[in-house]
Protein backbone atom coordinates (compact mmCIF):
# COMPACT_ATOMS: atom_id res chain seq x y z
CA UNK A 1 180.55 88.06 -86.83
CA UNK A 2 179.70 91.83 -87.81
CA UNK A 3 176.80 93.38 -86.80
CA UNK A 4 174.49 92.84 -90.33
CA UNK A 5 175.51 88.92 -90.25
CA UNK A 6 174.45 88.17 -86.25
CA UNK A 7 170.90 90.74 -87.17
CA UNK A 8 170.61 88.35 -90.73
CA UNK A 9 171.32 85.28 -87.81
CA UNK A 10 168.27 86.74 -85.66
CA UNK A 11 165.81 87.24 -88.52
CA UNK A 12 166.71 83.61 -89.55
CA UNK A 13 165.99 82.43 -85.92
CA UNK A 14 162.60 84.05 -85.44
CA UNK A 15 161.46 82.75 -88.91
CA UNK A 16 162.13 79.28 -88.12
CA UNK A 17 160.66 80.03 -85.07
CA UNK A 18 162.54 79.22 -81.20
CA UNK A 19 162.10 75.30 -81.92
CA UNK A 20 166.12 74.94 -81.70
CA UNK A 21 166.73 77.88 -79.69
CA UNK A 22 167.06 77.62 -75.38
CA UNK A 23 165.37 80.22 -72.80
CA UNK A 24 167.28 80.93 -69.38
CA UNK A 25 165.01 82.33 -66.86
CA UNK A 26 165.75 84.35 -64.06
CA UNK A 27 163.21 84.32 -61.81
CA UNK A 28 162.20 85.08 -58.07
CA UNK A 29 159.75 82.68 -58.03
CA UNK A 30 156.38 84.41 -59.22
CA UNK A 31 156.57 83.31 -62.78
CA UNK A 32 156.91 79.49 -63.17
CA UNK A 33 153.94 79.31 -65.63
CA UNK A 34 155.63 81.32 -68.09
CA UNK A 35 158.32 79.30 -68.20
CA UNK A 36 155.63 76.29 -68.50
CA UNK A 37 154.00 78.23 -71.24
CA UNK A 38 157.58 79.02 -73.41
CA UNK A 39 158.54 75.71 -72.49
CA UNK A 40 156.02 74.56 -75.56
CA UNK A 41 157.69 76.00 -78.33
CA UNK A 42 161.56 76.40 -77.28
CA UNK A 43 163.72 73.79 -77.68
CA UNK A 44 164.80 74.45 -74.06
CA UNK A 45 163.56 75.99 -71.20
CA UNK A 46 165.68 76.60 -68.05
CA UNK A 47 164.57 77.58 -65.07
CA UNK A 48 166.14 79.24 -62.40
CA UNK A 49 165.16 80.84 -58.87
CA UNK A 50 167.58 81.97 -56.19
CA UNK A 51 167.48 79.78 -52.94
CA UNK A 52 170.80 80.56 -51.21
CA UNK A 53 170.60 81.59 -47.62
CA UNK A 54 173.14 80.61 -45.09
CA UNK A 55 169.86 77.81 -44.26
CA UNK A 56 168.83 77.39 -47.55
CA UNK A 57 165.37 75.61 -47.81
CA UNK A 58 164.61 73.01 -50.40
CA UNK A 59 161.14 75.09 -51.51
CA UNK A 60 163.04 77.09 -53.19
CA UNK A 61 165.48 75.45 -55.27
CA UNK A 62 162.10 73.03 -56.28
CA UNK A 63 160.38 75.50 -57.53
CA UNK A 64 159.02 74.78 -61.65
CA UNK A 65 160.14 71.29 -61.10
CA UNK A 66 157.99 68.54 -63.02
CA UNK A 67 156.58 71.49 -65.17
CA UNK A 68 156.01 69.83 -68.82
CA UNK A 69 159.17 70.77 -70.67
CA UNK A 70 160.54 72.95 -67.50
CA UNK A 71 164.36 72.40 -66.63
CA UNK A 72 165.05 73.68 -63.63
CA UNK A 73 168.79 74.41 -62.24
CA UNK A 74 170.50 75.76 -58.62
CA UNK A 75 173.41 77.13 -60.52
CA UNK A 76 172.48 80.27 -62.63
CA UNK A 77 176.22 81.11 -64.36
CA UNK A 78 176.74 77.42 -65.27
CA UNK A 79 173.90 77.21 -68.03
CA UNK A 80 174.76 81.17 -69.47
CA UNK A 81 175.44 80.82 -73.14
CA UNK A 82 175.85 83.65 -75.74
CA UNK A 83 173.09 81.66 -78.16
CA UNK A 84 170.54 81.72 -75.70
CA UNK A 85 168.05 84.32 -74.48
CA UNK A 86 168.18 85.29 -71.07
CA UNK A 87 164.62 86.32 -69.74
CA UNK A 88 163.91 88.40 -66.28
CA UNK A 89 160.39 88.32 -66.09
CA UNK A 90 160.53 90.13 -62.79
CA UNK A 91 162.02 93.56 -62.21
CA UNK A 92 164.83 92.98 -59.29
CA UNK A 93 167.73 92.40 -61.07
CA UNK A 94 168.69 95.58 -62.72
CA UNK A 95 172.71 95.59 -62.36
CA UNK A 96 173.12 91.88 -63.36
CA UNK A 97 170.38 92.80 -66.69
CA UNK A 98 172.63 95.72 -67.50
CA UNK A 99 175.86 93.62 -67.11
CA UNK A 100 175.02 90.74 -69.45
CA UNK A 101 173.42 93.27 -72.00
CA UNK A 102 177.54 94.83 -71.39
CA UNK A 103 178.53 91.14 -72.28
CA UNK A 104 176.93 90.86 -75.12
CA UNK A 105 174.19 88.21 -74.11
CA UNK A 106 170.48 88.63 -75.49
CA UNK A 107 168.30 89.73 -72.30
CA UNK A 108 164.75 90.76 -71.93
CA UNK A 109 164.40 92.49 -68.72
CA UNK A 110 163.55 95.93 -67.11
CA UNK A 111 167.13 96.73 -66.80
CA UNK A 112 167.60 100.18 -65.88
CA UNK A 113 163.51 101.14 -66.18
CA UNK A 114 163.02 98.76 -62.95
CA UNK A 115 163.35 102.08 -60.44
CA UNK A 116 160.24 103.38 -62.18
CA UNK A 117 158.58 100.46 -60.02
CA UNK A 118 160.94 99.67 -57.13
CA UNK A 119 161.48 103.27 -55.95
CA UNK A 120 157.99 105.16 -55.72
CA UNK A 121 159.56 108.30 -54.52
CA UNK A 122 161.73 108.20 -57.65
CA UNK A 123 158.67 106.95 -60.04
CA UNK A 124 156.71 109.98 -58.83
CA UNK A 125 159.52 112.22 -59.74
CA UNK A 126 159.99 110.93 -63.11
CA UNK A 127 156.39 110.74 -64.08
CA UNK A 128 155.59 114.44 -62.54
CA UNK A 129 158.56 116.13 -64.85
CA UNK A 130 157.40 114.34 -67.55
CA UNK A 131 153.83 116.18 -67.03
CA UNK A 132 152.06 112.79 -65.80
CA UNK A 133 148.74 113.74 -63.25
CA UNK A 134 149.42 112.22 -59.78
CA UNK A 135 147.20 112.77 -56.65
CA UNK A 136 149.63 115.02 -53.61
CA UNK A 137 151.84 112.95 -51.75
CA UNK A 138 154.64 113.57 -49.02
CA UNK A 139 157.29 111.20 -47.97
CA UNK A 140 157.34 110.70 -44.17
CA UNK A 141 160.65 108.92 -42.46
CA UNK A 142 159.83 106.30 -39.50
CA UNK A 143 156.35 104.58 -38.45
CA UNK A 144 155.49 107.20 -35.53
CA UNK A 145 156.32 109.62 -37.26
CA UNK A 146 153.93 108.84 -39.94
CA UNK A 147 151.09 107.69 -36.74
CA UNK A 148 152.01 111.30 -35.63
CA UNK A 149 151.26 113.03 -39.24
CA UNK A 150 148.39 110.72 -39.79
CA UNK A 151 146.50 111.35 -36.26
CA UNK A 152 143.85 114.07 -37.59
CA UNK A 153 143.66 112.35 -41.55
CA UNK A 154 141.34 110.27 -43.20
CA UNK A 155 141.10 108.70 -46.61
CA UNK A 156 145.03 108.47 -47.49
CA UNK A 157 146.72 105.72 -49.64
CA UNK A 158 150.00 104.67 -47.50
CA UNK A 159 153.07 102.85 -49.55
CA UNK A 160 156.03 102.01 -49.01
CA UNK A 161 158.99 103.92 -51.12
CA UNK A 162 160.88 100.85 -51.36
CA UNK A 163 160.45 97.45 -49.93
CA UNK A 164 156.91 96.29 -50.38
CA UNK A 165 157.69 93.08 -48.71
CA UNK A 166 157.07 94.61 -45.13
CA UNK A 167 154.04 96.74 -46.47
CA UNK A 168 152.16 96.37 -49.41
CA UNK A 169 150.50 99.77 -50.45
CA UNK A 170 147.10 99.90 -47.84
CA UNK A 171 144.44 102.52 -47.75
CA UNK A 172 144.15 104.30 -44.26
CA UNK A 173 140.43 105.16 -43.32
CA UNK A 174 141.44 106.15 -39.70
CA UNK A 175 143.71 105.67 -36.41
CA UNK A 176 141.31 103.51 -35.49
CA UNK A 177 140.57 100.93 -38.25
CA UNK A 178 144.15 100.79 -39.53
CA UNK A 179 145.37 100.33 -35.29
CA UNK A 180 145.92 96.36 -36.70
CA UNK A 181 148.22 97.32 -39.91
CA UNK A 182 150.98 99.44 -37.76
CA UNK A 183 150.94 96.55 -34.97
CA UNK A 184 152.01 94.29 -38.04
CA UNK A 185 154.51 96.64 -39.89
CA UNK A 186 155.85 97.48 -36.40
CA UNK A 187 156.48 93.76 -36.29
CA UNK A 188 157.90 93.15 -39.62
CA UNK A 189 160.03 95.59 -39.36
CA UNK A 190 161.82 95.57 -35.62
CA UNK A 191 164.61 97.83 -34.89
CA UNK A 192 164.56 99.76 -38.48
CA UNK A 193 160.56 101.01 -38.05
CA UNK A 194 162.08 104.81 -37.57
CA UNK A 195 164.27 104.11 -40.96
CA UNK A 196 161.47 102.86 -43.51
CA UNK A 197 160.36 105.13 -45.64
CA UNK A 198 156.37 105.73 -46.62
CA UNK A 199 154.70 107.75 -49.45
CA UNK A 200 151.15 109.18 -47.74
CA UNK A 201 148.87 110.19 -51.07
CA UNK A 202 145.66 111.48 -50.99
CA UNK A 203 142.63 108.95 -51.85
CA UNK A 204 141.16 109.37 -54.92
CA UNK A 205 137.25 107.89 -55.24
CA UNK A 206 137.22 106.44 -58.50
CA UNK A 207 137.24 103.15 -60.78
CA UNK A 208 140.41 101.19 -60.63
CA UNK A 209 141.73 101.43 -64.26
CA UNK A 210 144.98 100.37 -66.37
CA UNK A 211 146.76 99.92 -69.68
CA UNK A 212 148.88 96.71 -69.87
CA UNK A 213 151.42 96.11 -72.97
CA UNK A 214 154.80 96.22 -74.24
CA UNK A 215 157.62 98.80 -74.93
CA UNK A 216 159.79 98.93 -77.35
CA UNK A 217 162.11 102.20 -77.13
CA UNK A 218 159.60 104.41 -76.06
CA UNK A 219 157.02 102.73 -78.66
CA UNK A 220 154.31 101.02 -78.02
CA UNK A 221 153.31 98.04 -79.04
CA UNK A 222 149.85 97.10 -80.56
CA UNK A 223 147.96 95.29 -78.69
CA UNK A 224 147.16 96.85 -75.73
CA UNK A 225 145.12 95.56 -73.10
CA UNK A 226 142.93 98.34 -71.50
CA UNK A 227 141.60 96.15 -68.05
CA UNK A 228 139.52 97.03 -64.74
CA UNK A 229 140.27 95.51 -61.42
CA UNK A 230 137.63 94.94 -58.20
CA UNK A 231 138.57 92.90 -55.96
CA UNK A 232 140.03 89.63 -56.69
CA UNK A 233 138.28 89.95 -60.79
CA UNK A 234 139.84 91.19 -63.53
CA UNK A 235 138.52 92.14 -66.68
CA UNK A 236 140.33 93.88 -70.02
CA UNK A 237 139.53 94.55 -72.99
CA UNK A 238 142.37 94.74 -76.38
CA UNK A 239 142.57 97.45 -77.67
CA UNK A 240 145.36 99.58 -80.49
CA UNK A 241 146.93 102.53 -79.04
CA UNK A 242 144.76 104.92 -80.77
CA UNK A 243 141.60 102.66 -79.31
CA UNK A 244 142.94 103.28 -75.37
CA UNK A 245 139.84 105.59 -74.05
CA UNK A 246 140.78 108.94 -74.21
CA UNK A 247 140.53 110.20 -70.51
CA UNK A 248 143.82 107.74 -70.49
CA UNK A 249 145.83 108.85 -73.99
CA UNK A 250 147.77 111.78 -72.58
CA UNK A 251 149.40 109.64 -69.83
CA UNK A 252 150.20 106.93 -72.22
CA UNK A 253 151.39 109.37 -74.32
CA UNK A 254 153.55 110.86 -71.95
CA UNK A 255 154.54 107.30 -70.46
CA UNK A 256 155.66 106.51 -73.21
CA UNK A 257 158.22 109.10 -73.60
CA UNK A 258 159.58 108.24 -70.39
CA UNK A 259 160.24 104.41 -71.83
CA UNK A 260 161.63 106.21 -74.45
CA UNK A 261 164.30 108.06 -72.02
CA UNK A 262 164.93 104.53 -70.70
CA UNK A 263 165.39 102.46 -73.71
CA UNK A 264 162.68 99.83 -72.06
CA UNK A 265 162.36 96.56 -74.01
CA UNK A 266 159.63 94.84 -72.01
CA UNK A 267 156.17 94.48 -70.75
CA UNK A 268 154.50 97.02 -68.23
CA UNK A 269 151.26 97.35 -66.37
CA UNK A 270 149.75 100.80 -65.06
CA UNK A 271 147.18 101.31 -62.16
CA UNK A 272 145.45 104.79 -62.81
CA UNK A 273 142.13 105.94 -60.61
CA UNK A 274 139.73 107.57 -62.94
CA UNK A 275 136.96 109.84 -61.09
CA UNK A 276 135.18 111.09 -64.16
CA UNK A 277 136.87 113.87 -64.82
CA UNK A 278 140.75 112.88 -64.36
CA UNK A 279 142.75 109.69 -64.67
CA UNK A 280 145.28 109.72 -61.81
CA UNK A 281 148.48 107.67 -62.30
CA UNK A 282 148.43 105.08 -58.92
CA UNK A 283 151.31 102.63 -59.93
CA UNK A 284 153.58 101.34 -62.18
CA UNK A 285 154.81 98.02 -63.73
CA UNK A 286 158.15 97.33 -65.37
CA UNK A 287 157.96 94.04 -65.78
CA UNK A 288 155.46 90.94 -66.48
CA UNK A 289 152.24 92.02 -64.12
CA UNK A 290 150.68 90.05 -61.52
CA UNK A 291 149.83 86.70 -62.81
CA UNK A 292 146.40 87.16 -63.21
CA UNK A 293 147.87 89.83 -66.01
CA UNK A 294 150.70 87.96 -67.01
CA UNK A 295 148.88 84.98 -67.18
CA UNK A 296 146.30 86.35 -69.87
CA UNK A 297 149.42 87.42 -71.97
CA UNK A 298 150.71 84.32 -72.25
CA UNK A 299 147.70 82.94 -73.99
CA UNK A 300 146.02 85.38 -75.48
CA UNK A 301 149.23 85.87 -77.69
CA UNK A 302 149.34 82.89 -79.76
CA UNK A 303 153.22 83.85 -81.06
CA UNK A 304 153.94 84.34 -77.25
CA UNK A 305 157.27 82.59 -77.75
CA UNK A 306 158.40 83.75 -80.72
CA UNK A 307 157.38 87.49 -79.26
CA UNK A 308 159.61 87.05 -76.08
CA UNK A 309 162.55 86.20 -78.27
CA UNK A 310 162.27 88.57 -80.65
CA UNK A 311 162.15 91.36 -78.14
CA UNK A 312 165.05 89.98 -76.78
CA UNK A 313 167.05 90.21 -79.69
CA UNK A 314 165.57 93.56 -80.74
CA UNK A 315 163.67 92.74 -83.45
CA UNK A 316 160.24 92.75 -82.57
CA UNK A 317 157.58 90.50 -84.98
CA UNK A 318 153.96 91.39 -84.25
CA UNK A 319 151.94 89.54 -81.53
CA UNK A 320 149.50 87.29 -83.18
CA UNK A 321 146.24 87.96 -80.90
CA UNK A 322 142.71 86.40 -82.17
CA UNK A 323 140.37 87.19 -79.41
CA UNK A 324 139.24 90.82 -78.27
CA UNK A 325 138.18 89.90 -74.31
CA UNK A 326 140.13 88.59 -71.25
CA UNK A 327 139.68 88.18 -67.91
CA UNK A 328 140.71 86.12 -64.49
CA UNK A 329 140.23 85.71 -61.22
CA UNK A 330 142.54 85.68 -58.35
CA UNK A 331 143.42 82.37 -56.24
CA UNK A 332 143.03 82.99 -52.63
CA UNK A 333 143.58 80.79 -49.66
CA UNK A 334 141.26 80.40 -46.29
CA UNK A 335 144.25 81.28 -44.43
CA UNK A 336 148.55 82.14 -45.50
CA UNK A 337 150.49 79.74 -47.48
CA UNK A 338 152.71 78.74 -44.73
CA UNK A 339 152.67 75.23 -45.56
CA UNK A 340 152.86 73.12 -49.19
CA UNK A 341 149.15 73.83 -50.85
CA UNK A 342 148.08 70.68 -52.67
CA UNK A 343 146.36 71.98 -55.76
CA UNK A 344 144.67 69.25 -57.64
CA UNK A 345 143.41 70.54 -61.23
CA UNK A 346 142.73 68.41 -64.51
CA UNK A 347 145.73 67.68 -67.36
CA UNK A 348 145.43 70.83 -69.57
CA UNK A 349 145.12 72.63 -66.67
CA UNK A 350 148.05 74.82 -68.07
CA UNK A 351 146.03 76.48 -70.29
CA UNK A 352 144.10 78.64 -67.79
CA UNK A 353 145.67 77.91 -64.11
CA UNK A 354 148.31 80.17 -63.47
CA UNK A 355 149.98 79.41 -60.41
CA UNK A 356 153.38 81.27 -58.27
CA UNK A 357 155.77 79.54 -56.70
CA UNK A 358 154.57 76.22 -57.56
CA UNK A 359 156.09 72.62 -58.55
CA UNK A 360 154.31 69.58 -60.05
CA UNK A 361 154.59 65.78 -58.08
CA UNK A 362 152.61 63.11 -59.87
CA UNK A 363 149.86 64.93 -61.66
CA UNK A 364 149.23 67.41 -58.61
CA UNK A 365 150.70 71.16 -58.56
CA UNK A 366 152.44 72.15 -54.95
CA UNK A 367 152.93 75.81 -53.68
CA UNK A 368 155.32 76.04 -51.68
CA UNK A 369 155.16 77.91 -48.66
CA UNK A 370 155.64 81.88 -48.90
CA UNK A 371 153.29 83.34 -46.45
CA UNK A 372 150.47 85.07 -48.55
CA UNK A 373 147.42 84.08 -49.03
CA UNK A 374 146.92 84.68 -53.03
CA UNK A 375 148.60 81.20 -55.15
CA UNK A 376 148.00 82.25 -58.40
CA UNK A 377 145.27 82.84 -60.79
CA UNK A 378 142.60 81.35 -63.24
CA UNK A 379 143.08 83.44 -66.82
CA UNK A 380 140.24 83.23 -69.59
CA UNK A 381 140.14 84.87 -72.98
CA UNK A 382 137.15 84.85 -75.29
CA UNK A 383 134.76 86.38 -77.99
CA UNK A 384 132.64 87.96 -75.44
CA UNK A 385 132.39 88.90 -71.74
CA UNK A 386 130.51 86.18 -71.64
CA UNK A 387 132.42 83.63 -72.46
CA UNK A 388 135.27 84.78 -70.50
CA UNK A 389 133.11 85.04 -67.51
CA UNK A 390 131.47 81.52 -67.57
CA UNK A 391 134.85 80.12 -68.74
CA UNK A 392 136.56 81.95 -65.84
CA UNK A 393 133.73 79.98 -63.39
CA UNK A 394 133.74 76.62 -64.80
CA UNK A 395 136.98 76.55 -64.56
CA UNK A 396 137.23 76.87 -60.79
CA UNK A 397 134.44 74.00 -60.42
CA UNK A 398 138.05 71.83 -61.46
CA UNK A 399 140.09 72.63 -58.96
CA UNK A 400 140.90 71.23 -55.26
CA UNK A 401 143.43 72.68 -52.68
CA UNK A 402 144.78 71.15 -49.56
CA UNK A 403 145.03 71.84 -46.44
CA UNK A 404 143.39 75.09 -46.90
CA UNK A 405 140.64 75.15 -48.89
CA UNK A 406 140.02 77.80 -52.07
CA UNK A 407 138.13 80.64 -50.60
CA UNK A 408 135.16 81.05 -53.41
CA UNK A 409 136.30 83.43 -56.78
CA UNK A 410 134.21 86.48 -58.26
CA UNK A 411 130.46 85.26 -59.01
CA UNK A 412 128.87 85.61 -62.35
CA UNK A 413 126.77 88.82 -60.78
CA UNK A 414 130.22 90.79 -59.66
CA UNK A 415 131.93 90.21 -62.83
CA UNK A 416 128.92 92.01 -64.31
CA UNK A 417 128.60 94.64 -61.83
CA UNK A 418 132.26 95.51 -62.98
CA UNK A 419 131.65 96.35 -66.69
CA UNK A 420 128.79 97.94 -65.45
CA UNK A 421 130.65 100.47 -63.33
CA UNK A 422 133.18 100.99 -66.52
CA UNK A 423 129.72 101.99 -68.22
CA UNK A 424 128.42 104.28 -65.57
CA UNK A 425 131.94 105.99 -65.81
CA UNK A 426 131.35 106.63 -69.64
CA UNK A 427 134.33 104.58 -70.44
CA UNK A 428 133.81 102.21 -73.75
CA UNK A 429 134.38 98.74 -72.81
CA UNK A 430 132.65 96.65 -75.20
């Protein structure tokens, strides 16, 4: 088959729609309600997470099982097949995205563009060339020696350059107050604390801002979803490129050249501190966001399907989006997940609960054990902030979780205060 015949074959497929088409996920384990929520429209949806270990535990390999529509599988190279789509919703995979690409499968991944998130010492040096505003950093080598160059600071934002899984990004006030973080990352990370690598960046006092989408080449998509995060709420707004609020259009801008460098196919999040006067670049995402993000995408586009495969196979159809306001709330836990949480939530519960890591036994939804304390996320969109707000807390009213208990969500009052910081920062956000 030539090249015009299989792109005649694609436009075919995404005009019938993905009703006879299958979906092979790749997945670490974050994003089994997107494979719930493709499962509705492809003719099959396969579902597959990683569990080997030389003690492999049976969490793992159960994960998306008894999802409506969900198949899931152990074995990942068994179900590849040149008609399907392969999907890596999460960004960790780069060599095996860039080899099936090389074998001429369709994949939607990060691919080569996943470094821009996984390696903040190389992000930083991509987004400063291409003219990007960051606050100062410096990378310091070992955990005393960054106690050492920390000793007479305040106010810093410490990450790690690589793997977040022994330290998420924290903010340091003081020796003092962060005395109980180093303990743990001592800890964590045993005879290697003198090898890990940190970036130390100055604080900067602002709101919490980003721009959420999709790239296509360097272009960007329309819609955009322009959000504010506090805490464990979330609100965003949609917005066209040429709506995004202008302290932010020069980084997008210039963002979006660097997708361009990378031929990026996929969705992205950005985390940018705005302080009235400059937006500040914090973080970046090259792949489907946190799920209280990635959540809100998968229903708030009503083609959500047909939009993953067509990106896939490089022919992008518009998103069809009907609603202008989003939000969600973040599912936290009275103490770690170090033991199956028993979430009990009503039928359509799919809708709007967007859980990680999670299975489904007779009617009830099980997370299995990974050691945080965040499960997942409720995800509202709307007319008005309104609506998504009082949707957003109804919502949780439905849902039980055992042993530990649901620690209680944003209230009405802090959802408000949010859009009314985004005001006070002369930001439009309605």
């Amino acid at each position: 088959m030539n090249k015009a015949q299989k792109l005649l074959e694609q436009v075919n497929s995404i005009n019938l729609g993905v009703s006879s088409k299958t979906i092979l996920i790749y997945d670490g384990g974050m994003f089994p309600s997107i494979a719930e929520r493709l499962s509705r429209d492809f003719g099959k949806t396969i579902y597959y997470v990683p569990y080997y270990s030389s003690d492999p535990r049976i969490a793992r390999s159960h994960i998306g099982e008894g999802l409506r529509g969900v198949t899931v599988v152990t074995n990942f190279w068994n179900h590849l097949d040149k008609d399907s789509l392969i999907f890596f919703p999460d960004c960790y995979n780069e060599d095996l995205v860039e080899y099936l690409k090389r074998e001429g499968y369709e994949v939607l991944g990060s691919g080569k563009s996943a470094i821009l998130e996984i390696n903040k010492e190389k992000s930083r040096e991509v987004c400063e060339k291409a003219g990007i505003k960051m606050s100062p950093a410096i990378k310091i080598k070992g955990l005393d020696d960054l106690k050492n160059h920390l000793r007479d600071k305040t106010n810093k934002v410490i990450k790690p350059v690589v793997f977040r899984g022994e330290s998420e990004t924290f903010k340091y006030e003081d020796e003092e107050s962060s005395k109980s973080i180093f303990d743990k990352i001592s800890i964590s990370l045993g005879p290697y604390a003198s090898e890990y690598e940190f970036l130390v960046e100055d604080r900067v006092e602002g709101i919490e801002c980003g721009v959420d989408g999709v790239t296509f080449d360097g272009k960007l998509l329309n819609p955009l979803m322009f959000g504010v995060t506090s805490g464990y709420c979330y609100l965003s707004k949609v917005v066209n490129q040429e709506e995004i609020p202008k302290p932010f259009k020069t980084t997008m801008s210039k963002l979006a050249d660097v997708f361009g460098e990378y031929k990026t196919r996929m969705f992205f999040g950005t985390e940018k501190i705005y302080d009235k006067k400059t937006s500040y670049l914090i973080d970046l995402t090259m792949r489907m966001s946190n799920i209280h993000v990635s959540g809100i995408w998968t229903e708030l586009i009503k083609n959500f399907s047909d939009f993953v495969y067509s990106l896939g196979v490089g022919n992008p159809v518009d998103p069809s989006v009907e609603h202008k306001y989003t939000g969600s709330a973040v599912l936290v836990t009275s103490n770690n997940v170090t033991e199956w949480a028993n979430i009990k939530a009503p039928e359509d519960a799919q809708n709007w609960l967007k859980l990680e890591y999670n299975s489904k036994i007779n009617g009830n939804y099980y997370v299995a054990p990974h050691n945080q304390n965040t499960i997942g996320a409720i995800i509202a969109v709307g007319d008005s902030w309104d609506e998504v707000i009082e949707t957003i807390q109804e919502k949780f009213e439905q849902l039980e979780c055992t042993p530990s208990a649901l620690d209680p969500i944003p209230s009405r009052e802090e959802f408000l205060e949010v859009i009314n910081k985004v005001k006070e920062y002369e930001i439009d956000f309605e």
